[in-house]
Each structure stands twice: as structure tokens, then as C-alpha cells.
Protein backbone atom coordinates (compact mmCIF):
# COMPACT_ATOMS: atom_id res chain seq x y z
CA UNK A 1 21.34 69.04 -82.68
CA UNK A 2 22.87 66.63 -85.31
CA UNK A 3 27.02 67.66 -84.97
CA UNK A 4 29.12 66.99 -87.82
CA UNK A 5 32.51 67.18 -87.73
CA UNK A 6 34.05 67.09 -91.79
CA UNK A 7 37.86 66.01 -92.19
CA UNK A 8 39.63 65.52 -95.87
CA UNK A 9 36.90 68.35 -97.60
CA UNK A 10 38.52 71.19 -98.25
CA UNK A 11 36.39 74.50 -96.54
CA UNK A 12 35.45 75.52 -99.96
CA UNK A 13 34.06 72.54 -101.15
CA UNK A 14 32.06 71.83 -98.22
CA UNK A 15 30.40 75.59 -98.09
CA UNK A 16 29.37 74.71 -102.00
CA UNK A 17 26.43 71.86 -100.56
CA UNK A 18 26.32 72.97 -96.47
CA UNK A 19 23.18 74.92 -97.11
CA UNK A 20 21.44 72.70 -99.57
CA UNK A 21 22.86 69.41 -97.36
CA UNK A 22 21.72 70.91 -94.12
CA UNK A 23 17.74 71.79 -95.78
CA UNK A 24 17.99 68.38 -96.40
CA UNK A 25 19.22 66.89 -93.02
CA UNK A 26 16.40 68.52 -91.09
CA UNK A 27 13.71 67.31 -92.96
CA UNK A 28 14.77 64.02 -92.71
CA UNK A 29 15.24 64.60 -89.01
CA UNK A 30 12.00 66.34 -88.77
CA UNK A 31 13.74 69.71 -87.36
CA UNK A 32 15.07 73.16 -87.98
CA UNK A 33 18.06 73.49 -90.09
CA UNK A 34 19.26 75.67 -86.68
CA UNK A 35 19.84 72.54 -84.91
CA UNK A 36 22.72 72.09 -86.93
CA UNK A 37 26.88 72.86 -86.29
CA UNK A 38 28.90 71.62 -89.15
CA UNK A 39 32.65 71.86 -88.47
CA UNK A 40 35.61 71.44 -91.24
CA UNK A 41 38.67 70.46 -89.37
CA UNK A 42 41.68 71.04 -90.99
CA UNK A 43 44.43 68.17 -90.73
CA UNK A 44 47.60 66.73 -91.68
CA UNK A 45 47.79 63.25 -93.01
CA UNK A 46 51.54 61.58 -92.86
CA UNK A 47 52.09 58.17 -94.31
CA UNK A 48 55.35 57.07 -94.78
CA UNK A 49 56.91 59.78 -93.69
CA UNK A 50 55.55 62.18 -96.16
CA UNK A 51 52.38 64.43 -96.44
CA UNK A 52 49.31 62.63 -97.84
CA UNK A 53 45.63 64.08 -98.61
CA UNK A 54 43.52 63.32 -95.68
CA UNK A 55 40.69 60.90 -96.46
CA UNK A 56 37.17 62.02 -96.48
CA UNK A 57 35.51 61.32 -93.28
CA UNK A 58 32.86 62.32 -91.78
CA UNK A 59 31.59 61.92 -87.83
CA UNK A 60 28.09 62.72 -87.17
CA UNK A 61 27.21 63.06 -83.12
CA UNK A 62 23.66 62.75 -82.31
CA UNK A 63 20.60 61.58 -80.20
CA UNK A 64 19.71 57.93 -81.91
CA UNK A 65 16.96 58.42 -84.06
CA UNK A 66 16.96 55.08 -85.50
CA UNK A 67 18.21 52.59 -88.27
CA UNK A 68 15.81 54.13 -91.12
CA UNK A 69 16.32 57.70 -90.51
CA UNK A 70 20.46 57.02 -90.03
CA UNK A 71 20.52 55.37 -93.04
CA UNK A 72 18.55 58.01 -94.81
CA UNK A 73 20.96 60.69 -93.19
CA UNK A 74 23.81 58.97 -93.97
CA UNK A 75 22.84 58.75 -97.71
CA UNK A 76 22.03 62.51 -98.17
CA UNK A 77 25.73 63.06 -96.90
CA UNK A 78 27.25 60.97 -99.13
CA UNK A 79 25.36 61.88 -102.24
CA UNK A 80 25.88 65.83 -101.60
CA UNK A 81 29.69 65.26 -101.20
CA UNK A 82 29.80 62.63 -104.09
CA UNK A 83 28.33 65.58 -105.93
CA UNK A 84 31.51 67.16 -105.57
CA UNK A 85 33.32 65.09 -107.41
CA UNK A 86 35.25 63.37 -104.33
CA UNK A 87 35.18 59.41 -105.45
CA UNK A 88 34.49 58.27 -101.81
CA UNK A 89 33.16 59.57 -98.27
CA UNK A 90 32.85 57.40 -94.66
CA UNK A 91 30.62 58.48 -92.25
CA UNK A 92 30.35 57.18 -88.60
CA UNK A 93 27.81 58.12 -86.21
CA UNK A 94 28.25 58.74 -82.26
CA UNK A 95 25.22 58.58 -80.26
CA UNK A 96 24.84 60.74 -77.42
CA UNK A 97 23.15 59.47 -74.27
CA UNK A 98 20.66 61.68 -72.68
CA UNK A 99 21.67 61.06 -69.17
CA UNK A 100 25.18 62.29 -69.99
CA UNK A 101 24.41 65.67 -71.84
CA UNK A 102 24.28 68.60 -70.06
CA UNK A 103 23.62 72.29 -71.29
CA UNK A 104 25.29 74.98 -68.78
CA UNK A 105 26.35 72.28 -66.38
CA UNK A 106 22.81 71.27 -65.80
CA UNK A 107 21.30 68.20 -67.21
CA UNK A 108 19.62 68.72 -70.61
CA UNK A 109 16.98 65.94 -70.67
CA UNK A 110 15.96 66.10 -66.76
């Protein structure tokens, strides 16, 4: 249920790798490619009191699946938007905790 959230990637640019990015993402996490919700916020970046391009940064919430497997994740992201032709990418992860998640107000790991 891998969430990433996509800021400073134009729409277009990210539907060019999602499918091919996502195939890749589940087999790393050893799941179905429907376990995954990629979102492309659209923002504003100010600096200096003018309109910059937003850097490219992307948040990934999940369940912790470890060092090797984040690292591997982490790497598939950055070489499919490299492939782009955008010179640099972040990528931070969030890990959910299984006591806090809850699916229809009820508990999703109880």
C-alpha cells in the first residue's frame, strides 16, 4: 500500500514511467502493482518574492519493510525519474505504524 506523493514533476512527465515504475515497485516489494496510489501534487514555489520551479521531491508512506528493500525502492524511483531528464530527485520515506492505521474506522492490523 506503498503511497507516493510526487511534487516538482510535471503530470505528464510522471504518467511517461508510472506504469513501468510501479511494475517495478511491486516486485521489489513482493506485491501487486494495485497496492499502489501515486499522487502528483501541483504547487507553487516562491523564493524571493517571485515564482520558482518547485524542486523534485518525492514522499513515499509505507509499512517499514526494511533498510535493503528501502534502499532498493528508493533507487528504482530515482533512476525512472532521472530517466526523464530531471538532473536531481529526493525521496523521504514515512513509516506507518500498524497500531495507528485504521481502514473504515476500524483497526487494520487487529
Amino acid at each position: 500500500m506503498p503511497h507516493i506523493v510526487v511534487r516538482g514533476i510535471p503530470v505528464e512527465q510522471l504518467k511517461e514511467i508510472s506504469t513501468a515504475l510501479v511494475e517495478e515497485l511491486a516486485a521489489i516489494c513482493g506485491c501487486g502493482t494495485d497496492n499502489f496510489m501515486i499522487e502528483c501534487l501541483h504547487t507553487t514555489a516562491v523564493f524571493q518574492g517571485n515564482e520558482v520551479e518547485s524542486y523534485p521531491f518525492i514522499e513515499v508512506a509505507w509499512f517499514e519493510r526494511g533498510q535493503e528493500v528501502r534502499d532498493r525502492f528508493a533507487q528504482a524511483i530515482a533512476r525512472h525519474v532521472l530517466s526523464l531528464g530531471i538532473p536531481e530527485v529526493e525521496t523521504a520515506f514515512i513509516a506507518y505504524r500498524q497500531d495507528s492505521y485504521y481502514l473504515n474506522g476500524e483497526g487494520f492490523f487487529e
